[in-house]
N, C-alpha and C. Protein backbone atom coordinates (compact mmCIF):
# COMPACT_ATOMS: atom_id res chain seq x y z
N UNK A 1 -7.80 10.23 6.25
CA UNK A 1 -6.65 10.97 5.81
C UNK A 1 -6.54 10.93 4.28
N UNK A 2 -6.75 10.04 3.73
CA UNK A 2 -7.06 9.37 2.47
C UNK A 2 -7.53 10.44 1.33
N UNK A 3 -8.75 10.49 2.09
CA UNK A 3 -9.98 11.75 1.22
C UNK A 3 -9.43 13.11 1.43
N UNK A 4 -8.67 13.18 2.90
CA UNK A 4 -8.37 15.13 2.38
C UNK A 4 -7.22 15.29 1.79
N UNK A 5 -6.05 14.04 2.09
CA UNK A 5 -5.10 14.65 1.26
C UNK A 5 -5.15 14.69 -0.22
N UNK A 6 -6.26 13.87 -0.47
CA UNK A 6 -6.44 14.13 -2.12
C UNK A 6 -6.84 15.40 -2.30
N UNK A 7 -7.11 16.22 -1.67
CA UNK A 7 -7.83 17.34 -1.72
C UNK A 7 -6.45 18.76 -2.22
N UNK A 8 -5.60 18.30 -2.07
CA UNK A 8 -3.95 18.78 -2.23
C UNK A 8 -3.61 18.34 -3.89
N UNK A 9 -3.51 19.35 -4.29
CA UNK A 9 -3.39 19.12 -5.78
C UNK A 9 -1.79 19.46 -5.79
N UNK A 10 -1.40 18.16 -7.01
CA UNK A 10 0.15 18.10 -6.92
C UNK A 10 0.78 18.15 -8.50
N UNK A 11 1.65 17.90 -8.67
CA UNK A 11 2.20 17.84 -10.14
C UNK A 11 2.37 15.84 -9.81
N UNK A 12 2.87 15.62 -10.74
CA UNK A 12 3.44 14.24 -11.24
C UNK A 12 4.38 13.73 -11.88
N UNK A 13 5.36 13.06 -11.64
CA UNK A 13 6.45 12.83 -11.90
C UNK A 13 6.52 10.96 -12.28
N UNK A 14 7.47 10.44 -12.94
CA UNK A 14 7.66 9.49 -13.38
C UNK A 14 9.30 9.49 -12.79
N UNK A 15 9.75 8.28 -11.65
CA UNK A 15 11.14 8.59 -11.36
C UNK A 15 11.64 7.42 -12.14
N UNK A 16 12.59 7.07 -12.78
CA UNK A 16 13.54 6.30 -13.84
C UNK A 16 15.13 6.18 -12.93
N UNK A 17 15.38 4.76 -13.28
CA UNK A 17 16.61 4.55 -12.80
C UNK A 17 17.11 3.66 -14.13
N UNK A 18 18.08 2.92 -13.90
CA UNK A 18 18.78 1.98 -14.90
C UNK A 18 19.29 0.97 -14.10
N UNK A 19 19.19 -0.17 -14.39
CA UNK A 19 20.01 -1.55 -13.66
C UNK A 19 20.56 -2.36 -14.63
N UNK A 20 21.43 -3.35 -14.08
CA UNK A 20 22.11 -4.08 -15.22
C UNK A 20 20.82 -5.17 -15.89
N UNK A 21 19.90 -5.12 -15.43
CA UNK A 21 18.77 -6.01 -16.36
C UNK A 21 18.10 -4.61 -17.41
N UNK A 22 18.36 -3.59 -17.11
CA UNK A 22 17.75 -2.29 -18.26
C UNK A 22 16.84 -1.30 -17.35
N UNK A 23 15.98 -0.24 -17.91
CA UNK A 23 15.66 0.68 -16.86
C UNK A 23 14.60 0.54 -16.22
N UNK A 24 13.94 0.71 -14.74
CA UNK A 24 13.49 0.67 -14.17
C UNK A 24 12.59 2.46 -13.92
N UNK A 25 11.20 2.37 -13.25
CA UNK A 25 10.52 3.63 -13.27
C UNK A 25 9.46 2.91 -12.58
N UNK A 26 8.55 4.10 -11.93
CA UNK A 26 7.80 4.24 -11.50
C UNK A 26 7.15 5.73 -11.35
N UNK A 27 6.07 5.91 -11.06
CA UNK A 27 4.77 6.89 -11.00
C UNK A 27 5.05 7.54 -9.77
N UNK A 28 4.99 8.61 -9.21
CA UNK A 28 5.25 9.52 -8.22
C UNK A 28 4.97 10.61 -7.79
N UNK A 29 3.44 10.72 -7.26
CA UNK A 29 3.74 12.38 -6.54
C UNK A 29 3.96 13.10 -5.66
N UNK A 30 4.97 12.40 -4.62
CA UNK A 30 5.42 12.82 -4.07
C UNK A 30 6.34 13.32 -3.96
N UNK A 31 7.32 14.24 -4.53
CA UNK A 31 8.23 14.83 -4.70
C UNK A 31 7.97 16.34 -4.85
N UNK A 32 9.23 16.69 -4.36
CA UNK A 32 9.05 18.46 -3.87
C UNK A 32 10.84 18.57 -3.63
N UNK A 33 11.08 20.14 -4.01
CA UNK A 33 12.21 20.80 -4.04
C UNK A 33 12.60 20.55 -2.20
N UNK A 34 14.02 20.38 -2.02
CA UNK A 34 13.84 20.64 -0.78
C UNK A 34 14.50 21.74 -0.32
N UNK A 35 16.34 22.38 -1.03
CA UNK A 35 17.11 23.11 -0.63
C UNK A 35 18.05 23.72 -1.92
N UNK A 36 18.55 24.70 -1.77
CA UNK A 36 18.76 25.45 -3.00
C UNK A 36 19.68 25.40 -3.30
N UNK A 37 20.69 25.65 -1.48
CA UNK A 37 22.21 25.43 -1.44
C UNK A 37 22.70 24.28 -0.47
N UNK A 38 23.06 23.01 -0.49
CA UNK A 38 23.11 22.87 -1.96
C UNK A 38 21.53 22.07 -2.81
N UNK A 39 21.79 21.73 -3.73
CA UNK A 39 20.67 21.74 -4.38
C UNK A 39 20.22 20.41 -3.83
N UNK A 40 18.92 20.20 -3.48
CA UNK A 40 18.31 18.40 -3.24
C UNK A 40 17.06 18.69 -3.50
N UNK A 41 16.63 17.58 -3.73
CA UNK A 41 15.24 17.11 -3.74
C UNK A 41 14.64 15.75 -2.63
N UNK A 42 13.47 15.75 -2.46
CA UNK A 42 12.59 15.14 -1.35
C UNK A 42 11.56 14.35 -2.46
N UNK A 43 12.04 12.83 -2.51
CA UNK A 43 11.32 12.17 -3.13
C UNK A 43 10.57 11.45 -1.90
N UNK A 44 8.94 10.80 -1.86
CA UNK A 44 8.11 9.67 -0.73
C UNK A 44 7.77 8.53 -1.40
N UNK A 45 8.95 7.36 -0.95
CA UNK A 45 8.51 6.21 -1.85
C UNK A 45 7.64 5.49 -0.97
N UNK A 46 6.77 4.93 -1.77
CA UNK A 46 5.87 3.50 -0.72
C UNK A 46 6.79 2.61 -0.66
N UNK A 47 6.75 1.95 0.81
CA UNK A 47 7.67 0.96 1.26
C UNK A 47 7.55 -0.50 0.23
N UNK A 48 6.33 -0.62 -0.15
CA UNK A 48 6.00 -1.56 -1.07
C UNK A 48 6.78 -1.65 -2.29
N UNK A 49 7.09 -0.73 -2.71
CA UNK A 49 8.07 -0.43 -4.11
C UNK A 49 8.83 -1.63 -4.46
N UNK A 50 8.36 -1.76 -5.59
CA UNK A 50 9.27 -3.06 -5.89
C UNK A 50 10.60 -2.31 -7.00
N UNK A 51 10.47 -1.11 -7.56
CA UNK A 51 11.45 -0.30 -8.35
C UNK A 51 12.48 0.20 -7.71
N UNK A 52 11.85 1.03 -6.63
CA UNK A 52 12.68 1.83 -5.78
C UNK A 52 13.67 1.10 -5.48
N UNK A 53 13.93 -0.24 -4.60
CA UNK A 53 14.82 -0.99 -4.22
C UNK A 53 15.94 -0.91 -5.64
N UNK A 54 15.58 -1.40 -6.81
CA UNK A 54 16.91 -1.16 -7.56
C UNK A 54 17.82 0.06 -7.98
N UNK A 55 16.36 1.14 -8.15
CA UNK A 55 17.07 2.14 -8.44
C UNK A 55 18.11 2.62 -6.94
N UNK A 56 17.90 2.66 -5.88
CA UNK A 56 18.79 2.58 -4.53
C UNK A 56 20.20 1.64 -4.89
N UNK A 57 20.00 0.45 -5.15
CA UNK A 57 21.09 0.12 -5.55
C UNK A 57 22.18 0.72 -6.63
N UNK A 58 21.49 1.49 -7.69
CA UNK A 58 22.33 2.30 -8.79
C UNK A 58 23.03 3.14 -7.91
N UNK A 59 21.92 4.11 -7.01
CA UNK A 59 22.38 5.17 -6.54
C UNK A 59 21.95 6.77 -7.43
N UNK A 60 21.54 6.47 -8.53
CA UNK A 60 21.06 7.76 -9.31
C UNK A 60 19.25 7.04 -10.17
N UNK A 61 19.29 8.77 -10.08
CA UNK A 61 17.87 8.56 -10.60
C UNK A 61 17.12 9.94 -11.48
N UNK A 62 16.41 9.66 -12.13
CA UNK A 62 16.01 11.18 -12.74
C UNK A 62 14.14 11.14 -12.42
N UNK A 63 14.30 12.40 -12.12
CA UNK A 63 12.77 12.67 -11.82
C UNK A 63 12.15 13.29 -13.09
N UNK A 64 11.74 12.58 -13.69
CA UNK A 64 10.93 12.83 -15.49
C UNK A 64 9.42 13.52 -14.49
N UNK A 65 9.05 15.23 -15.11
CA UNK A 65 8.33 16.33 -14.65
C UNK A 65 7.37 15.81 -15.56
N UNK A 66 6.08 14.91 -15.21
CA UNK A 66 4.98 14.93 -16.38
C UNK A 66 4.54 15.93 -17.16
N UNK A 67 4.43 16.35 -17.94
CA UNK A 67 3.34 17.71 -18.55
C UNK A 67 1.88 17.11 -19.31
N UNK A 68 1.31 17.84 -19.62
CA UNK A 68 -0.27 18.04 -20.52
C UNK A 68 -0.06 17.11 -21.26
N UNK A 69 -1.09 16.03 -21.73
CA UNK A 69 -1.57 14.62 -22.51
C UNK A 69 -0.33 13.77 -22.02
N UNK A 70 0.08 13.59 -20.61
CA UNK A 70 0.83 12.26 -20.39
C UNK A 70 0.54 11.63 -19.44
N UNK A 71 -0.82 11.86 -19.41
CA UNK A 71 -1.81 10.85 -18.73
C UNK A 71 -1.50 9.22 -19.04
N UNK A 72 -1.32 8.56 -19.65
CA UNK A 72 -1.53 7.17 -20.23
C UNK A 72 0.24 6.84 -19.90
N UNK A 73 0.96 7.96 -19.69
CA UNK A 73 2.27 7.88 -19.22
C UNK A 73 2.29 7.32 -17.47
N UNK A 74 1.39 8.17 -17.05
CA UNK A 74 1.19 8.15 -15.51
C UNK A 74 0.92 7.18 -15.30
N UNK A 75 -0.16 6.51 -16.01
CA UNK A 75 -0.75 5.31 -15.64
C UNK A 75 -0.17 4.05 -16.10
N UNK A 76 1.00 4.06 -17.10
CA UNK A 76 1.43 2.76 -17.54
C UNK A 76 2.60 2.63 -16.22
N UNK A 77 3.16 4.01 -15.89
CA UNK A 77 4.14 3.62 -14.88
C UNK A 77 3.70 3.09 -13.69
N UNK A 78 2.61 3.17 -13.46
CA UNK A 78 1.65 3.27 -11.81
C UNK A 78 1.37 1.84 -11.77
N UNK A 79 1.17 1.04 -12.86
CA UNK A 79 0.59 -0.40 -13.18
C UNK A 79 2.26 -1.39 -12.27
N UNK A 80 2.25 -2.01 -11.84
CA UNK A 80 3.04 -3.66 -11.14
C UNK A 80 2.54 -4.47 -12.53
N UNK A 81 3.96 -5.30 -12.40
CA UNK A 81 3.75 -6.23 -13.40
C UNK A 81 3.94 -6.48 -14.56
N UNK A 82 3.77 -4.56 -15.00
CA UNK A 82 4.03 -4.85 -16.32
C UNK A 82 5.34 -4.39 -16.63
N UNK A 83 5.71 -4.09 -18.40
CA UNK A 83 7.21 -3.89 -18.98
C UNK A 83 6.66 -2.05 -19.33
N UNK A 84 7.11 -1.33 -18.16
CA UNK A 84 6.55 -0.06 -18.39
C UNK A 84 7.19 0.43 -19.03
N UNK A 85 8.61 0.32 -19.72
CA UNK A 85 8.95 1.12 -21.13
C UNK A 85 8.76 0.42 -22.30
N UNK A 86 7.62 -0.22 -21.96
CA UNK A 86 7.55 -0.61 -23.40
C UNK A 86 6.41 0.32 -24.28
N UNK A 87 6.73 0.85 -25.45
CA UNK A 87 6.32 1.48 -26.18
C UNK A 87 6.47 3.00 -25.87
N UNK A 88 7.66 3.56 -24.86
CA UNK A 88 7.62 4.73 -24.55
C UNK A 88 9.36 5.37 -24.72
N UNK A 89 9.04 6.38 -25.40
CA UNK A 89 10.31 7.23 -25.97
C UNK A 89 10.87 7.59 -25.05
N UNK A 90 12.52 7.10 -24.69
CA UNK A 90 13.74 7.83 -23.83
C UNK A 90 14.27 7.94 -24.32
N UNK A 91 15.92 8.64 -23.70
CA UNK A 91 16.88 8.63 -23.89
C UNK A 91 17.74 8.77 -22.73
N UNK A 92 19.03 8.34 -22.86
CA UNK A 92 19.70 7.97 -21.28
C UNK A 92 20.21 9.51 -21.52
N UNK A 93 19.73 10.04 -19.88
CA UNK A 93 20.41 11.31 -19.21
C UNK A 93 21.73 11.25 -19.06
N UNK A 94 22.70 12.24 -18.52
CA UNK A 94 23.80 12.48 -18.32
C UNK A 94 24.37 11.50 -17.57
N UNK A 95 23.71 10.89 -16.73
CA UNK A 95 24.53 9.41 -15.42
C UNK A 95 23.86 8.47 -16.38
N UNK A 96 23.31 8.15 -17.90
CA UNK A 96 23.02 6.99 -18.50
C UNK A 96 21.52 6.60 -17.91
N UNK A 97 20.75 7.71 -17.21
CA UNK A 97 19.29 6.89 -16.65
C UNK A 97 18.15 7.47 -17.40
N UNK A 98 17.23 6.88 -17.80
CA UNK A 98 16.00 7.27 -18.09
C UNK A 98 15.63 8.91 -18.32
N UNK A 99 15.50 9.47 -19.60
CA UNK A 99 14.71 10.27 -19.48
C UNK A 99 13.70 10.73 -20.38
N UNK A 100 12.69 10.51 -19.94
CA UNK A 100 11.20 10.56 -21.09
C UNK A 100 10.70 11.39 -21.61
N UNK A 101 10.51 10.97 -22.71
CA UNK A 101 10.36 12.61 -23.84
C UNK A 101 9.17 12.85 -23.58
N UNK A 102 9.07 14.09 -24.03
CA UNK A 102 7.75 15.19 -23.53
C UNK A 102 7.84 15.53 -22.56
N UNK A 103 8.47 15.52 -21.09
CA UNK A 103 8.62 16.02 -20.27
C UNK A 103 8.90 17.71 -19.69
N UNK A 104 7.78 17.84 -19.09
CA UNK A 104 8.13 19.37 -18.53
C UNK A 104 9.58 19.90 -18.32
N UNK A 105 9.78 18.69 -17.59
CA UNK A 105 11.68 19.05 -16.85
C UNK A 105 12.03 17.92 -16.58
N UNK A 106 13.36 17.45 -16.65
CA UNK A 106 14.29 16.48 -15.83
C UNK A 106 14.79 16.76 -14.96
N UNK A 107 14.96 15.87 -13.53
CA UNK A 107 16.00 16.43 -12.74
C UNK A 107 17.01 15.16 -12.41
N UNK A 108 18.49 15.37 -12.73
CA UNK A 108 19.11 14.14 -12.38
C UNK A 108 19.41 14.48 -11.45
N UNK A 109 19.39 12.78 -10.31
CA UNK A 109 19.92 12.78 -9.11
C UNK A 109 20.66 12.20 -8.51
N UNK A 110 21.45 12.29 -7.60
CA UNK A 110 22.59 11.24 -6.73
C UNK A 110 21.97 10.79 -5.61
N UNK A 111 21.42 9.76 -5.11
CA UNK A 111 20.55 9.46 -3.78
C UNK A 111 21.54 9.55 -2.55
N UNK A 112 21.18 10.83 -1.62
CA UNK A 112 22.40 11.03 -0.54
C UNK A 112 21.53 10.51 0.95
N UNK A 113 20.62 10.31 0.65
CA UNK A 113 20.21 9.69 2.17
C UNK A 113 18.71 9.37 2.08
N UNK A 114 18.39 8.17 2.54
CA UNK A 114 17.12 7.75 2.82
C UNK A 114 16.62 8.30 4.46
N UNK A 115 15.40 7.94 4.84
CA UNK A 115 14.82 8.01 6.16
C UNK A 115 13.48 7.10 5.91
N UNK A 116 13.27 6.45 7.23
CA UNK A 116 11.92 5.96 7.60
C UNK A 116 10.92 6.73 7.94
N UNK A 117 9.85 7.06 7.06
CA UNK A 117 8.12 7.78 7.33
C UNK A 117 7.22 6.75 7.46
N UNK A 118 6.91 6.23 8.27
CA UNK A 118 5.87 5.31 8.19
C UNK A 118 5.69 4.24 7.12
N UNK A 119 4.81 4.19 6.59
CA UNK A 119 4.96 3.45 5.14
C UNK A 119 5.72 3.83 4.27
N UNK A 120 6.23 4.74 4.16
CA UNK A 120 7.40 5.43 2.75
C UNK A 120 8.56 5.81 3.61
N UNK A 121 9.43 5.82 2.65
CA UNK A 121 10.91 6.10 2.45
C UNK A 121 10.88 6.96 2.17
N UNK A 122 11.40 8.29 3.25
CA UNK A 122 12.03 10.01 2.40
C UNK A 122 13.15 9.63 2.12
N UNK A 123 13.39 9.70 0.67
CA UNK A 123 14.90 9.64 -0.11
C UNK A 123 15.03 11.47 -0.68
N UNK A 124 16.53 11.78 -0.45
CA UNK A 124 16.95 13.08 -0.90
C UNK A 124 17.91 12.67 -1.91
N UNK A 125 17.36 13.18 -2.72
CA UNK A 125 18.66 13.43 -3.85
C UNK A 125 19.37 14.70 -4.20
N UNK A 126 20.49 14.28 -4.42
CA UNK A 126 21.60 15.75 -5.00
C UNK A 126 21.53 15.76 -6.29
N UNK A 127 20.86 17.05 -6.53
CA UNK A 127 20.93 17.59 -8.08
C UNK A 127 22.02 17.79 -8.57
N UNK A 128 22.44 17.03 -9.82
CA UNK A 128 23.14 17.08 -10.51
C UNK A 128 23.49 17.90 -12.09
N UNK A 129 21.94 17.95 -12.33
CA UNK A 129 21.57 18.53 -13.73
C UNK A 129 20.25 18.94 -13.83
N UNK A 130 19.51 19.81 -14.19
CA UNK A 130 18.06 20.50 -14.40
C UNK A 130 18.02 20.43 -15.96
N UNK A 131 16.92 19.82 -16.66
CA UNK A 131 16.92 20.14 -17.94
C UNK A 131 15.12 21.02 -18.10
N UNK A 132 14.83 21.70 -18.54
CA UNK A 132 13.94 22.27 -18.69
C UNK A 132 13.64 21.88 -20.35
N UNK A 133 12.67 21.20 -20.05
CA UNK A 133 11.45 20.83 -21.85
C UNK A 133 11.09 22.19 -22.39
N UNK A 134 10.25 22.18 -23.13
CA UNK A 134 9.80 22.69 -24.46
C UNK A 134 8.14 23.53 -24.34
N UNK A 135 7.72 22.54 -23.09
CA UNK A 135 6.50 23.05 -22.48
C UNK A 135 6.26 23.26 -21.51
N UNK A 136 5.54 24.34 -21.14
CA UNK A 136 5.58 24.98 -19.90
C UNK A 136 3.93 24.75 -18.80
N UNK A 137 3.21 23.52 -19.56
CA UNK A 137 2.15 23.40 -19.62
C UNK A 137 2.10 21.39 -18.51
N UNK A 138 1.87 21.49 -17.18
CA UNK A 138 2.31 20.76 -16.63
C UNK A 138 0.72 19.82 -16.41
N UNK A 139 1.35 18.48 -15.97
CA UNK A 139 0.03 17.39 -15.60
C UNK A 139 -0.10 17.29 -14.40
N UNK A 140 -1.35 17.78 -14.12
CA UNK A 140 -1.63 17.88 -12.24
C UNK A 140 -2.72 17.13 -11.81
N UNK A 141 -2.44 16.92 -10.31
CA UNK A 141 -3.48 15.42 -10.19
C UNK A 141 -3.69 16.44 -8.47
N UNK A 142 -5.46 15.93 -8.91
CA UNK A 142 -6.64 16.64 -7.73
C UNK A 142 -7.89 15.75 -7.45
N UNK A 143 -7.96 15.65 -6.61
CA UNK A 143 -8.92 14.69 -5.65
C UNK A 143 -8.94 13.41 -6.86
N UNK A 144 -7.88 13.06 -7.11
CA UNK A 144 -7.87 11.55 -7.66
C UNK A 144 -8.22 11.68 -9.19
N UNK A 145 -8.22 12.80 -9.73
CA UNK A 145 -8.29 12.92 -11.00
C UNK A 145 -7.32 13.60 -11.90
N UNK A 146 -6.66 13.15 -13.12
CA UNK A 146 -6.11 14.11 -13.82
C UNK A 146 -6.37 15.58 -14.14
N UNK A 147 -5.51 16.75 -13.84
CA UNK A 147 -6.13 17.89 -13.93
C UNK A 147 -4.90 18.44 -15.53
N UNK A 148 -5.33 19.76 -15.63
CA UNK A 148 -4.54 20.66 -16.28
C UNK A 148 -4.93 21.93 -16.01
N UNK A 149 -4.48 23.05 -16.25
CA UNK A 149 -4.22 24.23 -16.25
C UNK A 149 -5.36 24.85 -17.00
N UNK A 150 -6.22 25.91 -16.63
CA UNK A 150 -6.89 26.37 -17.71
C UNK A 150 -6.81 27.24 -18.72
C-alpha cells in the first residue's frame, strides 16, 4: 500500500499550534478541503504524534500551505526531537498560532471533531480565516520526492 499511495501526488502543509510552553508544528500531507458550507477542513494525523496531542488540547491550529524552495521547511518539521522553530520566521495568526512566512496560504482552524482511522486521527477543523500568500507557486510531494510545477 506503501509504494502506490506514493504514487498520489499531494501538496504539503506544515500544521502549527501554540501551548503554554510556546508553539508546536509538525509536517503534513494529509490534508484536504472537506465542505464549503460550512467551511472545514480534513486533517490525517499519525496516532504516533507527539504534537498533535497538544495542539488538541489548544483546540486551534493553522494549516501553513508549503510553496516552492520550502523544502528544508518540510523536513525540519518532519524531524522528532528537535526545536523545529528554531531558525524559522512566524508570526502569530489571528487565534495567536503559528504562521510561517513564505507560505502559499494559511488556514486558521477551530478543531470540531476528531475520529479513529486506523493508525491516524481524522481531525476536522472549522475555518475561521483563509489568508492567501504572495505566491501562487506550490511544494508538491510524488513518489517520495519533492516536486514543483513546471
Amino acid at each position: 500500500m506503501r509504494e502506490t499511495m506514493a504514487l498520489f501526488g499531494t501538496g504539503l502543509t506544515v500544521i502549527t499550534g501554540v501551548t503554554g510552553d510556546g508553539p508546536v508544528g509538525f509536517t503534513l500531507q494529509a490534508f484536504s478541503s472537506l465542505s464549503l458550507a460550512p467551511p472545514l477542513i480534513s486533517v490525517n494525523v499519525s496516532r504516533t504524534s507527539t504534537s498533535w496531542p497538544k495542539i488538541v488540547d489548544s483546540g486551534r491550529f493553522v494549516v501553513n500551505v508549503l510553496g516552492e524552495g520550502q523544502e528544508e521547511l518540510a523536513l525540519a518539521f518532519a524531524k522528532s526531537g528537535t526545536d523545529r522553530f528554531a531558525n524559522v520566521e512566524w508570526t502569530p495568526g489571528r487565534s495567536g498560532v503559528p504562521r510561517l512566512a513564505g507560505c502559499v496560504a494559511w488556514i486558521e482552524c477551530e478543531l470540531v471533531a476528531t475520529y479513529e482511522g486506523g493508525d491516524h486521527t481524522i481531525a476536522i477543523g472549522g475555518v475561521h480565516d483563509l489568508i492567501e500568500g504572495t505566491t501562487r507557486r506550490p511544494l508538491l510531494f510524488f513518489d517520495r520526492t519533492f516536486r514543483t510545477l513546471a
